[in-house]
N, C-alpha and C. Protein backbone atom coordinates (compact mmCIF):
# COMPACT_ATOMS: atom_id res chain seq x y z
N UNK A 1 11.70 -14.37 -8.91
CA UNK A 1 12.29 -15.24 -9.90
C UNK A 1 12.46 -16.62 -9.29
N UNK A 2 11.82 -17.79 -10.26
CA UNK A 2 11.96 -18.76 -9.49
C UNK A 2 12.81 -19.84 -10.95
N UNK A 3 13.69 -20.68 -10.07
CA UNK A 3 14.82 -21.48 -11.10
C UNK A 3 15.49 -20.49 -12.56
N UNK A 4 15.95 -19.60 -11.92
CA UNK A 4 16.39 -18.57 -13.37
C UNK A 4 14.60 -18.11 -14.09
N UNK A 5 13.72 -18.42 -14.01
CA UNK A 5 12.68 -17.79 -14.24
C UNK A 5 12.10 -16.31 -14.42
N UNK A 6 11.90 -15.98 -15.71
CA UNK A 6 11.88 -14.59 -15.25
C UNK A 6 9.96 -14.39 -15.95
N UNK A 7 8.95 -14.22 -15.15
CA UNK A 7 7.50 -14.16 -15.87
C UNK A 7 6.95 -12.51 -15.88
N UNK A 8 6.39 -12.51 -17.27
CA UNK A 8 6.00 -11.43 -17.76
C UNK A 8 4.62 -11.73 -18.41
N UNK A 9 3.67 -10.93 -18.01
CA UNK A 9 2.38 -10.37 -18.98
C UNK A 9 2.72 -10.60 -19.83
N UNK A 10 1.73 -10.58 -20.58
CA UNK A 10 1.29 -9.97 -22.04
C UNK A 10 0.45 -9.72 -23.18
N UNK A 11 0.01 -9.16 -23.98
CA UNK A 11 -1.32 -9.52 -24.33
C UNK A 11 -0.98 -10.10 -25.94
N UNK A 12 -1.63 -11.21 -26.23
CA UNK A 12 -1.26 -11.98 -27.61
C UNK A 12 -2.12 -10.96 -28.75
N UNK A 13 -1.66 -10.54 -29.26
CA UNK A 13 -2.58 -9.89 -30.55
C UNK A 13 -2.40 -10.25 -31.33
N UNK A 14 -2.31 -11.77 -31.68
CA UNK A 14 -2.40 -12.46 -33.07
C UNK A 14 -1.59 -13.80 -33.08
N UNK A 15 -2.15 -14.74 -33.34
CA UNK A 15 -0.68 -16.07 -33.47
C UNK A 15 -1.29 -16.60 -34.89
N UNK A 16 0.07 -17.59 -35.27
CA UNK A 16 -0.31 -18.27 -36.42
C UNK A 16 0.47 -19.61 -36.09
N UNK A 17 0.88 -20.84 -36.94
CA UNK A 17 1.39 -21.69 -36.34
C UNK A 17 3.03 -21.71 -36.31
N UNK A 18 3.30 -20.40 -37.16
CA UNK A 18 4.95 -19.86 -37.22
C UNK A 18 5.45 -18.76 -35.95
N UNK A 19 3.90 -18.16 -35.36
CA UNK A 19 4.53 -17.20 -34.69
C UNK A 19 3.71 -16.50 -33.87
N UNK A 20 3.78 -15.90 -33.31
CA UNK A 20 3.17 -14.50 -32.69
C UNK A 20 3.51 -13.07 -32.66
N UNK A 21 2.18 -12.43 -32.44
CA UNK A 21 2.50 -10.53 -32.24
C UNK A 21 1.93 -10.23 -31.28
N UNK A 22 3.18 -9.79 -30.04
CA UNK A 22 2.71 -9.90 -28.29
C UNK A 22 2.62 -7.93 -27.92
N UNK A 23 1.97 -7.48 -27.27
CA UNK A 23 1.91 -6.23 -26.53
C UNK A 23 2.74 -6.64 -25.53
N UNK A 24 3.84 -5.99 -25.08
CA UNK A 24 4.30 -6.01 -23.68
C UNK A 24 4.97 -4.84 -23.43
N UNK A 25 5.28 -4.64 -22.02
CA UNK A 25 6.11 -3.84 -21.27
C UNK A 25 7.52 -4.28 -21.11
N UNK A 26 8.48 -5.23 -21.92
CA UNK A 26 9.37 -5.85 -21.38
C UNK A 26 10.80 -5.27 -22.59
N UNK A 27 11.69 -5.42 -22.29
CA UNK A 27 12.73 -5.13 -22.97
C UNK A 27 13.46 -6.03 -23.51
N UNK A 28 13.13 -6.82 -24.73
CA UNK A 28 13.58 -7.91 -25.22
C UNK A 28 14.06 -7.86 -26.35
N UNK A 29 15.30 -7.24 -27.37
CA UNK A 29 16.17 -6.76 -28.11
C UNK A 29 15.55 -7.99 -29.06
N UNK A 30 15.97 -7.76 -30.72
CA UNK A 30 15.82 -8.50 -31.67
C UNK A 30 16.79 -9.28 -30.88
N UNK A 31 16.25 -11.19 -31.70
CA UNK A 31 17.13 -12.53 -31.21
C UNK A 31 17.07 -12.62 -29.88
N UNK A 32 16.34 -12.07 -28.86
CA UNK A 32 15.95 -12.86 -28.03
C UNK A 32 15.25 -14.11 -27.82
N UNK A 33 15.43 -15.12 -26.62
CA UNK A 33 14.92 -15.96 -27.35
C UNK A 33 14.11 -16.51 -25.75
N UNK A 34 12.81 -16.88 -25.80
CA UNK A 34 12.01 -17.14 -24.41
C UNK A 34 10.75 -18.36 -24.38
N UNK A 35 10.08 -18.26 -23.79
CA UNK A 35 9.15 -19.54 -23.57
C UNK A 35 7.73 -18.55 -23.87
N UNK A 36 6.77 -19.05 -24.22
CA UNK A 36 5.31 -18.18 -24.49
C UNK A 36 4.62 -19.34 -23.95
N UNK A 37 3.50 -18.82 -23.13
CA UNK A 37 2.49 -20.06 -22.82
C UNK A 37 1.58 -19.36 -22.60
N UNK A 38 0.53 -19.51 -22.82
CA UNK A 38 -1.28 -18.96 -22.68
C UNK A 38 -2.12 -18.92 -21.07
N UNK A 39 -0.84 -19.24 -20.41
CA UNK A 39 -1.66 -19.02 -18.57
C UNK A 39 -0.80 -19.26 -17.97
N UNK A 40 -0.60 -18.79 -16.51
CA UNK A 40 0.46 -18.96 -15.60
C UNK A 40 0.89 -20.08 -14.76
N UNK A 41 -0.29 -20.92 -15.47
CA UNK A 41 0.02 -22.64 -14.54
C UNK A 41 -0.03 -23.21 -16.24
N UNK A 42 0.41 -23.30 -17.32
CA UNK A 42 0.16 -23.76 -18.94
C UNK A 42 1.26 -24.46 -18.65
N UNK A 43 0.79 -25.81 -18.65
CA UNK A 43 1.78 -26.70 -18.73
C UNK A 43 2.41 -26.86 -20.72
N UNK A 44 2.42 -26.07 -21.31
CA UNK A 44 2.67 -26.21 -22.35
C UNK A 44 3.22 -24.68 -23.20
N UNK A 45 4.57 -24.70 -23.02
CA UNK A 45 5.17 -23.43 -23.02
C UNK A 45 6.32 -23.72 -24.60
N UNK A 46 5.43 -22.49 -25.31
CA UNK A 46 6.91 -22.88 -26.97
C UNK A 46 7.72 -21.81 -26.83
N UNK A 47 8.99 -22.56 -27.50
CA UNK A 47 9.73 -21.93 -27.70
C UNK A 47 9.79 -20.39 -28.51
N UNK A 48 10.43 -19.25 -28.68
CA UNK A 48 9.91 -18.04 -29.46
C UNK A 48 11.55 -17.60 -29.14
N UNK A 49 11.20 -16.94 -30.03
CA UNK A 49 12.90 -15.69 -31.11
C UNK A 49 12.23 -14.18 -31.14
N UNK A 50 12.51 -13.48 -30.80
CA UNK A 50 12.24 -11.79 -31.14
C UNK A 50 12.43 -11.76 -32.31
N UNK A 51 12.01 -11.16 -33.48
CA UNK A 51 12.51 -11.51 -34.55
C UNK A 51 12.19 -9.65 -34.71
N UNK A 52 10.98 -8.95 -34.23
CA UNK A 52 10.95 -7.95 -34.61
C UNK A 52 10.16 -6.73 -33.44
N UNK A 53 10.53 -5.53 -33.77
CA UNK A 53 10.06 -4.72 -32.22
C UNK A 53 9.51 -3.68 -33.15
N UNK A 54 8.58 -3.12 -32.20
CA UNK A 54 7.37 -2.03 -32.66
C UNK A 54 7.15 -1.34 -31.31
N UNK A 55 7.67 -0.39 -30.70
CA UNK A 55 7.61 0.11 -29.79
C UNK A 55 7.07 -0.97 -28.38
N UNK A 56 5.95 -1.22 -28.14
CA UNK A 56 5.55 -2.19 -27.53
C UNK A 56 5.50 -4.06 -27.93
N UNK A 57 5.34 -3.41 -29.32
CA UNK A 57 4.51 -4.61 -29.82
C UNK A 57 5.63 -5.70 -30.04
N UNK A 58 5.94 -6.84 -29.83
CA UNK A 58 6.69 -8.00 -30.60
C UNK A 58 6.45 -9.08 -31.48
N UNK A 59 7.14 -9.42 -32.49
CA UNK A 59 7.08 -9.81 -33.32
C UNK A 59 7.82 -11.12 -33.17
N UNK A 60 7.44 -12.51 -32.70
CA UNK A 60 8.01 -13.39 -32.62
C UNK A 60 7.71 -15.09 -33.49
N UNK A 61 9.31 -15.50 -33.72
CA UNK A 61 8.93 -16.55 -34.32
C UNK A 61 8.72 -17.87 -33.17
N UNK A 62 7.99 -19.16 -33.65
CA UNK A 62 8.02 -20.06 -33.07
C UNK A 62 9.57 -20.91 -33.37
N UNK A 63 10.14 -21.58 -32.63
CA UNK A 63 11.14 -21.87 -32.48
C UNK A 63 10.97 -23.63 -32.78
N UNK A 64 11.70 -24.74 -32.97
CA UNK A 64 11.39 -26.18 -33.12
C UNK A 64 11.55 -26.45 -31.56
């Protein structure tokens, strides 16, 4: 963990410009709320909300 940092996988199975639907291994309760970025050096990281859980799968909104 680096500066409160916490990085996780994941695999994107779908975005739109409201949101995404992520595969992961992570335990992130509805209303969580985290950074999504497309590579591990992505200088360009959005904001996201748990909005919904599917065993693996998450259901997140984009955040302003």
């Amino acid at each position: 963990m680096e500066n409160d940092i916490q990085r996780h996988e994941c695999q994107v199975l779908d975005v739109s410009s409201d949101g995404a639907k992520l595969l992961a291994d992570i335990d992130a309760p509805i209303g969580t709320t985290f950074r999504l970025s497309v590579g591990p050096e992505a200088a360009v990281r959005r904001k996201c909300e748990v909005l919904w859980r599917k065993g693996r799968m998450i259901g997140a909104k984009f955040l302003a």
